[in-house]
Protein backbone atom coordinates (compact mmCIF):
# COMPACT_ATOMS: atom_id res chain seq x y z
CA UNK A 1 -2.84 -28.19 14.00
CA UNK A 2 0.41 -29.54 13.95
CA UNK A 3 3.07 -28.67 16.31
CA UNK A 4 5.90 -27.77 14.05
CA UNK A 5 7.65 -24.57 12.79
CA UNK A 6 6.25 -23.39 9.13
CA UNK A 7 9.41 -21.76 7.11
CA UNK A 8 7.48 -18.79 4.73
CA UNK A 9 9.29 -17.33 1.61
CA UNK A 10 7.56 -13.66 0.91
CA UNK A 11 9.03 -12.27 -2.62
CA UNK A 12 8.06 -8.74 -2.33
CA UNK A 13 10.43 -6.16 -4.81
CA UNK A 14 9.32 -3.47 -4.02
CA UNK A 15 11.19 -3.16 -1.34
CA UNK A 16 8.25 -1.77 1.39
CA UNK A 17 7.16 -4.66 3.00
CA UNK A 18 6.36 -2.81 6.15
CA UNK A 19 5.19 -0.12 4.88
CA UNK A 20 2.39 -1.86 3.27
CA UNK A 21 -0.67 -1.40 6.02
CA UNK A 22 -2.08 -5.39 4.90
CA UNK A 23 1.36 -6.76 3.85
CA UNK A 24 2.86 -5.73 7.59
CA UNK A 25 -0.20 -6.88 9.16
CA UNK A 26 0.80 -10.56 7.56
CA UNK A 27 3.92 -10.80 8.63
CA UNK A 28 3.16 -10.09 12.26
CA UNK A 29 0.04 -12.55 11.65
CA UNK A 30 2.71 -15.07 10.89
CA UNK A 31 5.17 -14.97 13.12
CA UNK A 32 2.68 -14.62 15.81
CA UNK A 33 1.68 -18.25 14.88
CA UNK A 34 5.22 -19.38 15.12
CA UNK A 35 6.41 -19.48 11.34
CA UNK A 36 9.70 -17.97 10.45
CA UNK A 37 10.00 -15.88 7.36
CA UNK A 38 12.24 -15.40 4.33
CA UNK A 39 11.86 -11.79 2.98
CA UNK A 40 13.01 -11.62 -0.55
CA UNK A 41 13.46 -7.74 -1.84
CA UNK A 42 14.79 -4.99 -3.34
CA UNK A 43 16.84 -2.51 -1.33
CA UNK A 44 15.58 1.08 -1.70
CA UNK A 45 14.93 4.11 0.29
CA UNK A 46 12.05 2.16 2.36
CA UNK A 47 12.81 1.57 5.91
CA UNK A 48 13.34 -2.14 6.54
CA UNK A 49 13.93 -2.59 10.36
CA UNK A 50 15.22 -5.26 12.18
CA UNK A 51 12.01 -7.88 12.88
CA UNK A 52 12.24 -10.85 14.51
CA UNK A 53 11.08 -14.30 13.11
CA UNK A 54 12.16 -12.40 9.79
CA UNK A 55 15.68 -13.26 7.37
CA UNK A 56 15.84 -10.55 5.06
CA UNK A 57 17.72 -11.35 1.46
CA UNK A 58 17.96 -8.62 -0.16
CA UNK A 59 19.10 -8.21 -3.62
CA UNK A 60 20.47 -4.57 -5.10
CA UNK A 61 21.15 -2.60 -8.34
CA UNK A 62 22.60 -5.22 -10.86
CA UNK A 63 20.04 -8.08 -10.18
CA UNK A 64 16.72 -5.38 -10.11
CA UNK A 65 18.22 -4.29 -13.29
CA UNK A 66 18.78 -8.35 -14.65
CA UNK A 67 14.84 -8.66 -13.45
CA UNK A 68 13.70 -5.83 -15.36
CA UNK A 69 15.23 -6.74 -18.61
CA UNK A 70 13.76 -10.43 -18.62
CA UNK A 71 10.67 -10.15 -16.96
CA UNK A 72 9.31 -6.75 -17.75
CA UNK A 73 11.18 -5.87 -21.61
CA UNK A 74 11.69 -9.47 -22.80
CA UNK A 75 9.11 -10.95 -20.95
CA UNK A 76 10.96 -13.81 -21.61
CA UNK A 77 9.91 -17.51 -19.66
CA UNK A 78 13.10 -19.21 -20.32
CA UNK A 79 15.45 -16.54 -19.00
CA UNK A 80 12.76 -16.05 -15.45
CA UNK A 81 13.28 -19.83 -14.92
CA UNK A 82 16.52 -19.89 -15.05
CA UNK A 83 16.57 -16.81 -12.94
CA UNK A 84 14.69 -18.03 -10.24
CA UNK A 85 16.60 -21.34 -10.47
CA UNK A 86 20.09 -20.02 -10.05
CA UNK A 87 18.27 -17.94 -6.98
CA UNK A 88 16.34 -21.28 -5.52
CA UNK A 89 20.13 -22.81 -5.00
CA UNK A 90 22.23 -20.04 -4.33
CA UNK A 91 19.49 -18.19 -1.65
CA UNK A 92 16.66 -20.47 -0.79
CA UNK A 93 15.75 -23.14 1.56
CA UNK A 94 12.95 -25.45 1.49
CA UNK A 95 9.62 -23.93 2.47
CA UNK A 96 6.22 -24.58 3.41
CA UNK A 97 4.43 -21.71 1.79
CA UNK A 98 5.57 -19.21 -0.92
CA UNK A 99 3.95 -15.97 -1.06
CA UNK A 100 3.81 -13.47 -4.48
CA UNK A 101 3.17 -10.26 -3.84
CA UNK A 102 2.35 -8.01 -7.30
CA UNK A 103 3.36 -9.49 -10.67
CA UNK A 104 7.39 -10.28 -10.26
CA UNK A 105 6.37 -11.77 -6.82
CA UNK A 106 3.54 -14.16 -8.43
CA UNK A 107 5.81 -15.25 -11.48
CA UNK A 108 7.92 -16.01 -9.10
CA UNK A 109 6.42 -18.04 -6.99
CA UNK A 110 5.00 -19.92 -9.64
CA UNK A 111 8.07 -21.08 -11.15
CA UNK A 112 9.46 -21.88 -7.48
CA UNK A 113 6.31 -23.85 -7.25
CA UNK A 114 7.26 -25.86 -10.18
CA UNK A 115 10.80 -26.86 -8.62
CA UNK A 116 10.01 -27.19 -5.51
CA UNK A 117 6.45 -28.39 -5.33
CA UNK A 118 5.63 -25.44 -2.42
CA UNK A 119 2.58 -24.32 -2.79
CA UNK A 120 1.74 -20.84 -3.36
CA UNK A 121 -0.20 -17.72 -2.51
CA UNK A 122 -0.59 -15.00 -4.56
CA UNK A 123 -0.90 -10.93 -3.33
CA UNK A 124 -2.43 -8.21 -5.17
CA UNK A 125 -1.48 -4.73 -4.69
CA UNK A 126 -1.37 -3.54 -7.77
CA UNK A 127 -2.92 -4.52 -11.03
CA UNK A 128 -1.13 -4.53 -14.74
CA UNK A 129 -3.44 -4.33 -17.49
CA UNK A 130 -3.07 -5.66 -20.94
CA UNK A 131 -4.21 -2.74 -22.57
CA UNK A 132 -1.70 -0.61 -21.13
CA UNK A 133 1.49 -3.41 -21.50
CA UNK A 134 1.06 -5.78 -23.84
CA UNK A 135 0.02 -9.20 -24.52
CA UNK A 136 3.40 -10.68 -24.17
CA UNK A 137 4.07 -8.90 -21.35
CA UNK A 138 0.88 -10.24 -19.27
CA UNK A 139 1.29 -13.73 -20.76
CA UNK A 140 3.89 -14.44 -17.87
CA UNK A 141 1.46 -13.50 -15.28
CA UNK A 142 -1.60 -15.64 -16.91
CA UNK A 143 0.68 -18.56 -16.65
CA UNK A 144 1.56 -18.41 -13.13
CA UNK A 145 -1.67 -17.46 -11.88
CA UNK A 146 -3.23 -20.73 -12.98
CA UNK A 147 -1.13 -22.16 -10.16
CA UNK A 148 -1.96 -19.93 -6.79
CA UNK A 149 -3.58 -21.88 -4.25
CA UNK A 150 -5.34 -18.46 -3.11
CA UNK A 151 -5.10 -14.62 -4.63
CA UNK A 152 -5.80 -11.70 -2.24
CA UNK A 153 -6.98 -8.42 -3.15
CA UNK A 154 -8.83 -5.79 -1.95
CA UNK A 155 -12.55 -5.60 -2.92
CA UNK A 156 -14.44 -6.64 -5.41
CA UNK A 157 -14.01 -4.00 -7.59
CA UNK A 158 -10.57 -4.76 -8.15
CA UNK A 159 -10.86 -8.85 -7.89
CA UNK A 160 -13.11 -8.56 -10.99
CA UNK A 161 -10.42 -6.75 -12.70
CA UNK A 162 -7.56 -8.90 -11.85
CA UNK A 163 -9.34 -11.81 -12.38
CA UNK A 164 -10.05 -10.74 -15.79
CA UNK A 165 -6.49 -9.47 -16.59
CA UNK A 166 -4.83 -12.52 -14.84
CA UNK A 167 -7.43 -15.40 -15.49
CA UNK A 168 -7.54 -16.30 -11.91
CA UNK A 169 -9.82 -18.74 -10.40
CA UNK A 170 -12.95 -16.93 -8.69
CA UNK A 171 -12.91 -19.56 -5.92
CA UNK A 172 -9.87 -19.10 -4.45
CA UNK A 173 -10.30 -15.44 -3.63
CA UNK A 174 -10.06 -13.86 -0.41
CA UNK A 175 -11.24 -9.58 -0.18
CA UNK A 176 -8.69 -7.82 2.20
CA UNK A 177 -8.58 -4.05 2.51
CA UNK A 178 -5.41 -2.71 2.65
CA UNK A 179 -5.07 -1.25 6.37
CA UNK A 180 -3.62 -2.07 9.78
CA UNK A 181 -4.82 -3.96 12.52
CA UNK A 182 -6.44 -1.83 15.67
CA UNK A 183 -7.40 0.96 15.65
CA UNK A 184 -4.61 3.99 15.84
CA UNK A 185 -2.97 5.30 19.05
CA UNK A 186 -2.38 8.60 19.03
CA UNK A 187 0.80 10.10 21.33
CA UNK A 188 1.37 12.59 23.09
CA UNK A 189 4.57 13.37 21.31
CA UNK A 190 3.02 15.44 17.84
CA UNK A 191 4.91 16.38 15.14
CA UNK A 192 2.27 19.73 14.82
CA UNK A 193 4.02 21.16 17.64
CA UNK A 194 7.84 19.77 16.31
CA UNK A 195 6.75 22.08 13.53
CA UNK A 196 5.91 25.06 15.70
CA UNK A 197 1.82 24.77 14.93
CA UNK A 198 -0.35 26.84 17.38
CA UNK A 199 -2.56 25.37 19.28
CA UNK A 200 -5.11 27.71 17.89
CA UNK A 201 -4.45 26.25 14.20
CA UNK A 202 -6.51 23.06 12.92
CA UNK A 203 -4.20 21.08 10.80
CA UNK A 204 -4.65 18.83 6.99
CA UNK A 205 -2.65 16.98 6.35
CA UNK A 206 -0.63 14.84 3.03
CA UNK A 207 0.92 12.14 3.43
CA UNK A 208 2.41 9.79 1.48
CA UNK A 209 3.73 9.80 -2.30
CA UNK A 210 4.98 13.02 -3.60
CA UNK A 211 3.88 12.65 -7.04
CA UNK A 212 1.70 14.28 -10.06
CA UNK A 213 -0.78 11.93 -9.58
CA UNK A 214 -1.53 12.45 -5.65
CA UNK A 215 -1.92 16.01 -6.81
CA UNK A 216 0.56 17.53 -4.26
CA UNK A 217 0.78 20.70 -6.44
CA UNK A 218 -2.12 21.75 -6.48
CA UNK A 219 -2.96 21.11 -2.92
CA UNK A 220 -0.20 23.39 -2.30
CA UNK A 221 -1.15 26.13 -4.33
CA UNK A 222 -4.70 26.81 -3.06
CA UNK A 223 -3.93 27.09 0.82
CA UNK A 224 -3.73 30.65 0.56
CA UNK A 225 -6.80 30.46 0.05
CA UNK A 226 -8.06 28.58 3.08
CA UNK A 227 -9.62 30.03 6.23
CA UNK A 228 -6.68 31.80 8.47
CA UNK A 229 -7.09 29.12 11.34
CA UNK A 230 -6.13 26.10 8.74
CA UNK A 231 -2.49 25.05 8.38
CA UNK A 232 -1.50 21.84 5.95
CA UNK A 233 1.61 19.39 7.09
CA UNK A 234 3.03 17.62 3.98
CA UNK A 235 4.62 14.36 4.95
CA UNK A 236 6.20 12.08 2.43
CA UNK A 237 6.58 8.05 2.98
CA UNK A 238 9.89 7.96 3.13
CA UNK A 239 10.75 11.33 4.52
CA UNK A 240 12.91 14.17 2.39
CA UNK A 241 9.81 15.88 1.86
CA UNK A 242 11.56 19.15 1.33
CA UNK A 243 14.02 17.93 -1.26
CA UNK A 244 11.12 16.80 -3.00
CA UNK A 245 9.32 19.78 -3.53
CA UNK A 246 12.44 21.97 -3.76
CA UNK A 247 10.86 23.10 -7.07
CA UNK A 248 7.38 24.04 -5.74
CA UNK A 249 8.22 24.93 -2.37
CA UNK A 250 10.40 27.97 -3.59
CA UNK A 251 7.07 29.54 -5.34
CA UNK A 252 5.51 29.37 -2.15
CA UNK A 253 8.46 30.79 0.56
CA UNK A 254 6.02 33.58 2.29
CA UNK A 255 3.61 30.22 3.17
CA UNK A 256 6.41 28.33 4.51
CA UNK A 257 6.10 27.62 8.24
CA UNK A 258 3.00 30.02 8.34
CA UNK A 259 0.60 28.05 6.48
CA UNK A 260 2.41 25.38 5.14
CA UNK A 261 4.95 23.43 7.11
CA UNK A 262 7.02 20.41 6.25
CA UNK A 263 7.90 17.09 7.69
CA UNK A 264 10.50 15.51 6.58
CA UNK A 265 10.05 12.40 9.63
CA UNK A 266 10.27 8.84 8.46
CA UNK A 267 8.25 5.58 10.54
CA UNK A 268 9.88 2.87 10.24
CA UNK A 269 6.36 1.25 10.29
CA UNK A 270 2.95 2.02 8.55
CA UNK A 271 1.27 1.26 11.86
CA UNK A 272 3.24 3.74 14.00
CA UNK A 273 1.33 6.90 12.99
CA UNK A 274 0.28 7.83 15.90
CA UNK A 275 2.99 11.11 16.35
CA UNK A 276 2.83 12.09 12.71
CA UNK A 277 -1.27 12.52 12.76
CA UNK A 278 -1.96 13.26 17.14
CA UNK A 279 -3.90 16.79 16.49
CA UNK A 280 -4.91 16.37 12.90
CA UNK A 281 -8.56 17.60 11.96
CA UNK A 282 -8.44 16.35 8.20
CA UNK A 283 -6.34 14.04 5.88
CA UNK A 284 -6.05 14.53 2.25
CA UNK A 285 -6.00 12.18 -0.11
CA UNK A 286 -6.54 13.19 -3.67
CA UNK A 287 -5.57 10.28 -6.76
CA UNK A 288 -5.56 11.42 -10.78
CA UNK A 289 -4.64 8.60 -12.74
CA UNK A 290 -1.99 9.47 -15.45
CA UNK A 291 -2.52 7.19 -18.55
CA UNK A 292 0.83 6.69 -20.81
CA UNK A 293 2.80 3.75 -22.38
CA UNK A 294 6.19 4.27 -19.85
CA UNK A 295 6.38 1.12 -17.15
CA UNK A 296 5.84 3.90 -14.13
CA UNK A 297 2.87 4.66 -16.00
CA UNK A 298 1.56 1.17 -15.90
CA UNK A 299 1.22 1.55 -12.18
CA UNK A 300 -0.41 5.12 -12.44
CA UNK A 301 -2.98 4.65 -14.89
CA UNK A 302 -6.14 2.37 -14.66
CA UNK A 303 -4.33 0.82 -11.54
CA UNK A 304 -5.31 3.86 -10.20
CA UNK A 305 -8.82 4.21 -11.92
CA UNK A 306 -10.00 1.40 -9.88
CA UNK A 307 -8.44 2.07 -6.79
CA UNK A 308 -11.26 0.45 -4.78
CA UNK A 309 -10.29 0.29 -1.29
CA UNK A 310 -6.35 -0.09 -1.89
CA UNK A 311 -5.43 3.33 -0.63
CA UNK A 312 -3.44 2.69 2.33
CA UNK A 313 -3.23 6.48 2.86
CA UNK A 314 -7.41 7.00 3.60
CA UNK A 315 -7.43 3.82 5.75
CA UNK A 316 -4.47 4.58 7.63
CA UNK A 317 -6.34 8.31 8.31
CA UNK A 318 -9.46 6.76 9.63
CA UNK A 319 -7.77 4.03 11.60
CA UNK A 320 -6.57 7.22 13.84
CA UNK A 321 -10.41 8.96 13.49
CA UNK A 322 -9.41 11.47 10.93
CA UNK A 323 -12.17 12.10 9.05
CA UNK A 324 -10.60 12.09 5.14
CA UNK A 325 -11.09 15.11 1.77
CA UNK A 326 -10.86 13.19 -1.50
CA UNK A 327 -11.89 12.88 -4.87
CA UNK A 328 -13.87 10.89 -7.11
CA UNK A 329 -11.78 8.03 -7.62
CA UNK A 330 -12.28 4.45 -6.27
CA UNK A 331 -15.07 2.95 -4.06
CA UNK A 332 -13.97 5.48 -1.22
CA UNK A 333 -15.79 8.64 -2.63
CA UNK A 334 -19.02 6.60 -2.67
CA UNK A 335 -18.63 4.97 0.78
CA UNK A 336 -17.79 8.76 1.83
CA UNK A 337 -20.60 10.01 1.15
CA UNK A 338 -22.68 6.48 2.54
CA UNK A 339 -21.16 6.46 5.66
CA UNK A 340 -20.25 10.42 6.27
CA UNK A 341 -16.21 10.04 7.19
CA UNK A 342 -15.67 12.63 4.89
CA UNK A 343 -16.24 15.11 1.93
CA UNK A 344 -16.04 14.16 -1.77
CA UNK A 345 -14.86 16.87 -4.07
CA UNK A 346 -13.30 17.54 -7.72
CA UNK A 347 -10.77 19.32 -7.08
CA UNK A 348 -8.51 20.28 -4.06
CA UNK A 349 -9.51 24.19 -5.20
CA UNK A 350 -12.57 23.01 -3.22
CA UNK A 351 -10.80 22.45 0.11
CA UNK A 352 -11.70 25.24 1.52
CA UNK A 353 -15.38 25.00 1.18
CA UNK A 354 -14.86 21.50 2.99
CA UNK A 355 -13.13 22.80 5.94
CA UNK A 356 -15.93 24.02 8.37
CA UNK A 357 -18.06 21.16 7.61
CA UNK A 358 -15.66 18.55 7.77
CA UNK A 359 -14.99 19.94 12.03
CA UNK A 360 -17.74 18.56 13.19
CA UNK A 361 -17.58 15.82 15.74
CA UNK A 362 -19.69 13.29 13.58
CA UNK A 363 -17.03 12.75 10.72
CA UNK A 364 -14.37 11.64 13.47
CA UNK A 365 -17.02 9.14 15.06
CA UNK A 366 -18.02 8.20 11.55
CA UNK A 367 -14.37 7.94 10.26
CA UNK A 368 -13.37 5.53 13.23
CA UNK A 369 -16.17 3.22 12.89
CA UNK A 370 -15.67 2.63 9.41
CA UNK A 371 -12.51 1.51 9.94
CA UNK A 372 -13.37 -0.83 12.91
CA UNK A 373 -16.60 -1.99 11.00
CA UNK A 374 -15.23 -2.62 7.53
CA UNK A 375 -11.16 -2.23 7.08
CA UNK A 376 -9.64 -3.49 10.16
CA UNK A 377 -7.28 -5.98 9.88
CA UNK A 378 -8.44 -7.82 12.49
CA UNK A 379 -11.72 -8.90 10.65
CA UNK A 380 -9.80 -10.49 8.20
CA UNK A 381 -7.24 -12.37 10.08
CA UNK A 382 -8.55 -16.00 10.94
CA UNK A 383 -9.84 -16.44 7.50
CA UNK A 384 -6.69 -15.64 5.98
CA UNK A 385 -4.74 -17.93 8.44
CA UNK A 386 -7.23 -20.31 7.78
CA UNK A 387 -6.66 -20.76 4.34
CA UNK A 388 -2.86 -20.54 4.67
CA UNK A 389 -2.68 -23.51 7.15
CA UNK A 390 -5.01 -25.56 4.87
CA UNK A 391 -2.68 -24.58 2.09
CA UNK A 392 0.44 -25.39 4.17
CA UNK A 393 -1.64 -28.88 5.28
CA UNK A 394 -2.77 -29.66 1.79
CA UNK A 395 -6.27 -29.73 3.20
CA UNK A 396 -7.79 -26.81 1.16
CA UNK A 397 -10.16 -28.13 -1.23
């Protein structure tokens, strides 16, 4: 290996680098090896902390905007070259390895690629499909996947699809769950008791998105209905839990702080759990894909109908040994059920038949092996740094 310092460019706009479990886990892989990195993002209400090894360029309101018109409305390859050009001499530097993560990040990288010869790697979080866009809109991502050097995504469930949508070439796939490396810490410091939970109580909890589609609402509704010794937490990403289910919360006042209670706490990192789930008994995780012709909805709708293993919410809850409720979405309801981490239900009215069961000792043991035997990051690593340094070398064949 050669003994000189590798210069990454990541273009990630979403704007949540590290708070994405496999994306985080990257970027500490890395630097670790002794390559510096360009983040290139949009600001928003994710935490982006201060990380060594890492230059963050940020970009805000009027450029995000500029993006959306020409590569989401007019789809337009012309107006995304020049784009990227004006960016390649105003921000960039010369790099060794581009990465793309989702569609803006691939298209990109691709047309970086054909400036400045890097070579690039293309990430898969989420998947656009033709059938909910449009032809013209997908075109742009068809071209520039015909230049990635390697595409990650999660299992095969979802590689089959993308590689269908995007025309990508089988061979230069590489399967990575999305979850952290090592298994969770928990600390001593819990947010149950911040929140004035008993001891007595056994706690569920939500985390992540607020949104129709994780089915907050109805979790909420039906915990009057649970057994008296179960509480739920609800804990949004980015905190401001509260002010996000001002609506809902109000129809539910006599639960508040008695059965329900609220975080409103913010990590800075996905893999700093460890206060926010210490003294958990169950996490839920519900997903109902919402299918409509609005660009939110292209994220929402058979994005989430194969999920496969790109819930970042169940892994992170078994990386800690919380043993997970969902329902029948993705490959995790059937590898519930295979390896008993869990219960797999309909509908969260059906919590509360869950509860008792899901107490038993065995679903913790079960939960944390199944993230040490199949998610871990740490199984992935040296093939994925493999295949970057042969990229980086020009030795891949």
């Amino acid at each position: 290996m050669k003994n000189v310092v590798r210069r990454i460019l990541i273009i990630h706009t979403e704007g949540n680098s590290f708070n994405n479990p496999s994306l985080k886990c990257i970027i500490d892989m890395m630097l670790e090896k002794g390559c510096e990195i360009d983040l290139r993002y949009t600001e928003s209400g994710a935490p982006m902390p201060v990380h060594e090894g890492v230059c963050f360029l940020p970009f805000g309101a009027w450029l995000r905007r500029w993006k959306s018109l020409v590569f989401d409305r007019y789809c337009s390859m012309p107006l995304a070259f020049l784009s990227v050009m004006v960016e390649k001499f105003v921000i960039y530097k010369k790099y060794d390895l581009i990465i793309g993560v989702d569609r803006q990040g691939l298209i990109e990288a691709d047309i970086l690629n054909k400036i400045m010869k890097t070579p690039f790697v293309f990430i898969s979080f989420e998947i656009m499909f033709e059938s909910e866009t449009s032809v013209r809109y997908k075109s742009l991502e068809k071209k520039a996947s015909k230049g990635a050097a390697a595409w990650l995504v999660q299992d095969e469930e979802r590689a089959g699809q993308l590689q269908r949508e995007n025309l990508l070439n089988p061979s230069n796939k590489i399967l990575l769950p999305l979850a952290s490396a090592g298994v969770g810490v928990v600390k001593v410091d819990r947010l149950r008791d911040r929140l004035g939970i008993a001891n007595t109580k056994k706690v569920a909890i939500a985390i992540g998105s607020i949104s129709g589609w994780s089915m907050t609402n109805q979790i909420l509704e039906c915990v009057a209905d649970w057994p008296e010794e179960w509480v739920l937490i609800v804990h949004a990403r980015y905190g401001k839990t509260r002010e996000l289910l001002a609506g809902e919360l109000a129809a539910l006042a006599d639960l508040l702080d008695r059965k329900i209670f609220i975080s409103n706490a913010a990590t800075e990192m996905v893999d700093d759990m460890g206060s926010i789930l210490a003294g958990v008994s169950v996490g839920l995780a519900f997903y109902r894909p919402e299918y409509g012709k609005s660009y939110y909805g292209y994220y929402i709708g058979k994005n989430l109908e194969h999920l496969g293993l790109a819930s970042g919410k169940i892994s992170t809850y078994l990386r800690y040994g919380i043993p997970v409720i969902i329902n029948e979405v993705g490959l995790y309801a059937g590898e519930t059920r295979q390896f008993r981490f869990g219960c797999v239900i309909e509908q969260p009215e059906q919590i509360k038949e869950c509860l008792d069961e899901i107490s038993r000792e065995e679903y913790r043991h079960n939960a944390r092996k199944y993230f040490v035997d199949k998610l871990d990051f740490d199984i992935y690593r040296d093939e994925i740094w493999t295949c970057f340094e042969a990229i980086i070398d020009g030795t891949k064949v």
